[in-house]
C-alpha atoms as a PDB file:
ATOM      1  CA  UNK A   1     185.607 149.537-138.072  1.00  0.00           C
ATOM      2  CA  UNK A   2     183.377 149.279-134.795  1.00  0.00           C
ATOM      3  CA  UNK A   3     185.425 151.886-133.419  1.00  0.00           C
ATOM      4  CA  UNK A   4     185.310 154.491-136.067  1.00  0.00           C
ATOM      5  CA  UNK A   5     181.459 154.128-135.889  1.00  0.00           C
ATOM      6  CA  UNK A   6     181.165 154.803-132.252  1.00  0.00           C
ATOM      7  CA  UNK A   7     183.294 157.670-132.856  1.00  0.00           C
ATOM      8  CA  UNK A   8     181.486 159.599-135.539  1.00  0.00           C
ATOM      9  CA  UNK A   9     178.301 159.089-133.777  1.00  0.00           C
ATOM     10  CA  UNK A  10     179.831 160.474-130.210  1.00  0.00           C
ATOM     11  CA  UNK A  11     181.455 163.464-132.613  1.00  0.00           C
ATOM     12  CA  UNK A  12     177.856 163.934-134.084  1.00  0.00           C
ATOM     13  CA  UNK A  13     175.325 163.194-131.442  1.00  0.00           C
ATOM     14  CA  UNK A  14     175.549 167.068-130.388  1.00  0.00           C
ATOM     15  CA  UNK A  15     174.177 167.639-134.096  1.00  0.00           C
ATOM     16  CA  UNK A  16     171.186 165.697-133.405  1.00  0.00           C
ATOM     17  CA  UNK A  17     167.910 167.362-133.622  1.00  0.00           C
ATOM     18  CA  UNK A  18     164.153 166.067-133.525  1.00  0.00           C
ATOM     19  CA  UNK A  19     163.424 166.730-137.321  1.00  0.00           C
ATOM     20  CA  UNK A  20     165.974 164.131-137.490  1.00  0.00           C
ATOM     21  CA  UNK A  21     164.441 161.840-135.409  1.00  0.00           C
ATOM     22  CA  UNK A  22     160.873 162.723-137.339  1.00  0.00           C
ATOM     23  CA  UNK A  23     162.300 161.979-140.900  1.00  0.00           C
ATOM     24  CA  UNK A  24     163.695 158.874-139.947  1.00  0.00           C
ATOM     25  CA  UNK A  25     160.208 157.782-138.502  1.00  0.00           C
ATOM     26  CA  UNK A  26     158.744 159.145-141.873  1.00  0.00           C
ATOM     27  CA  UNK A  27     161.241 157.380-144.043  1.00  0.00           C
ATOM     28  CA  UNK A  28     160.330 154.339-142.467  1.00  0.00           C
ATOM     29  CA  UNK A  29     156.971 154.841-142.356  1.00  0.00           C
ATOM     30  CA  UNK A  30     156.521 154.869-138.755  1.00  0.00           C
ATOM     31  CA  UNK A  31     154.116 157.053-136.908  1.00  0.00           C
ATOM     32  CA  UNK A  32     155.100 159.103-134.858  1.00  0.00           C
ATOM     33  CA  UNK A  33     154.092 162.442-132.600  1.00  0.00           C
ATOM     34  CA  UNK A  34     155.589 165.218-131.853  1.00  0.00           C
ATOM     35  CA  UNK A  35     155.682 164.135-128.141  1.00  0.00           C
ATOM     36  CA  UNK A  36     157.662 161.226-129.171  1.00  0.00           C
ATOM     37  CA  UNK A  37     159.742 162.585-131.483  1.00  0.00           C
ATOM     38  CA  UNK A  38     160.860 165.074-128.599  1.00  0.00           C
ATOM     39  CA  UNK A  39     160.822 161.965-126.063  1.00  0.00           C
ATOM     40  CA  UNK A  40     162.749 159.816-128.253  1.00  0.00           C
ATOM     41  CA  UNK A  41     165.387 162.808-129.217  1.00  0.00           C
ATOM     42  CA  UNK A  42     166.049 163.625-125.459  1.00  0.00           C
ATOM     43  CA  UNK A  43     166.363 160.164-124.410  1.00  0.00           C
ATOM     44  CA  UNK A  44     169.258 159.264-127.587  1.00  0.00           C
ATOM     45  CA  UNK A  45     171.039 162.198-126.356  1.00  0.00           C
ATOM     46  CA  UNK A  46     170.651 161.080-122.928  1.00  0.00           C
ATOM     47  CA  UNK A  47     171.921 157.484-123.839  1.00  0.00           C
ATOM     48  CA  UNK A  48     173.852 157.067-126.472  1.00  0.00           C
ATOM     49  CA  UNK A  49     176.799 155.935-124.841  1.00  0.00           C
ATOM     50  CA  UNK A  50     174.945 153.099-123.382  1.00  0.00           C
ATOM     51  CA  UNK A  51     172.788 152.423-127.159  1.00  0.00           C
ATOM     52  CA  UNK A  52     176.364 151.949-128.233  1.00  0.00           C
ATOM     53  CA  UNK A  53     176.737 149.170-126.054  1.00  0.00           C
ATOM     54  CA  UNK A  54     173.582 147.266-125.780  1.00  0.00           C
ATOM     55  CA  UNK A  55     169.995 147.560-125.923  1.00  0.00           C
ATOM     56  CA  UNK A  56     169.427 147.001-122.620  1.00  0.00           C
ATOM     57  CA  UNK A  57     168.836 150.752-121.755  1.00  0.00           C
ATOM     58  CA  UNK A  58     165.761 150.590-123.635  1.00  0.00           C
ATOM     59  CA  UNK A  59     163.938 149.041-121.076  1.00  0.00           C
ATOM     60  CA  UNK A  60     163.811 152.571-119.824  1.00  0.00           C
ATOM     61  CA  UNK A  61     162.156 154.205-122.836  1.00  0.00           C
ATOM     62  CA  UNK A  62     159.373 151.500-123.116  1.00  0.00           C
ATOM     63  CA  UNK A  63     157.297 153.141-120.834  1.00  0.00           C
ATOM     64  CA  UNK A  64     157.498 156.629-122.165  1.00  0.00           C
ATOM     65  CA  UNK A  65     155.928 155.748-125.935  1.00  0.00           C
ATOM     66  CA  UNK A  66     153.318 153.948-127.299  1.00  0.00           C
ATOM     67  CA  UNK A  67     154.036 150.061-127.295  1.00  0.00           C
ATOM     68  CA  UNK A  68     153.956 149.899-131.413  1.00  0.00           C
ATOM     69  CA  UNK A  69     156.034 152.503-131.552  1.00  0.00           C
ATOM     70  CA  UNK A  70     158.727 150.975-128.909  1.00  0.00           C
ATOM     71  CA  UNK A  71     158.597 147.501-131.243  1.00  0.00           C
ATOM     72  CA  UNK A  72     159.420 150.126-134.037  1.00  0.00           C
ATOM     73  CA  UNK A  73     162.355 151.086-132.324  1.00  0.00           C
ATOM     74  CA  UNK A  74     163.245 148.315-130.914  1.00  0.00           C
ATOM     75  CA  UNK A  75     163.475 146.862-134.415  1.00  0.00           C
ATOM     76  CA  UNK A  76     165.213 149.533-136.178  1.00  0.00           C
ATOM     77  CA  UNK A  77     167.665 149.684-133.460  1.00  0.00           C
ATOM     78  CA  UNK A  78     168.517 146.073-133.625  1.00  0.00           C
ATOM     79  CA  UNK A  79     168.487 146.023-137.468  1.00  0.00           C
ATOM     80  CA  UNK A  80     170.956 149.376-137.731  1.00  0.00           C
ATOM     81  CA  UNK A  81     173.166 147.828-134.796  1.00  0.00           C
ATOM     82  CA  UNK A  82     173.468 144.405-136.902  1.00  0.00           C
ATOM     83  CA  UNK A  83     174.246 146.770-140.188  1.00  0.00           C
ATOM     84  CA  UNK A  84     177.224 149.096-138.602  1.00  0.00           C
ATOM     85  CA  UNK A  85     178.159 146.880-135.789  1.00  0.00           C
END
């Protein structure tokens, strides 16, 4: 099942735009700018091959947003990874 996963999201990651990013934030009731949104977009795109893997990569992104909202992700990426994966 792991494998059909990574595949959909490596099919769909081209499809991925910041609104998506920004609704998911909103859904969750996360704040969020408009900088981040685009920060956090470009930087998916940029690594989702290695999200995929581990969470190690986000050591890189920490510095680029806000520290609450980094715990935010953080969270939401460990929570979603424990879900599919």
């Amino acid at each position: 099942m792991i494998i059909i996963y990574k595949d959909l999201i490596k099919k769909y990651i081209n499809y991925l735009e910041p609104i998506h990013i920004k609704n998911y934030a909103e859904s969750k009731n996360i704040s969020i700018s408009n900088e981040e949104v685009n920060i956090i977009h470009n930087f998916i795109k940029a690594y989702y091959n290695e999200l995929l893997e581990s969470d190690f990569i986000l050591n890189e992104l920490k510095p680029l947003i806000r520290e609450d909202l980094y715990k935010e992700v953080l969270k939401e990426y460990k929570e979603n990874k424990a879900k599919y994966f």
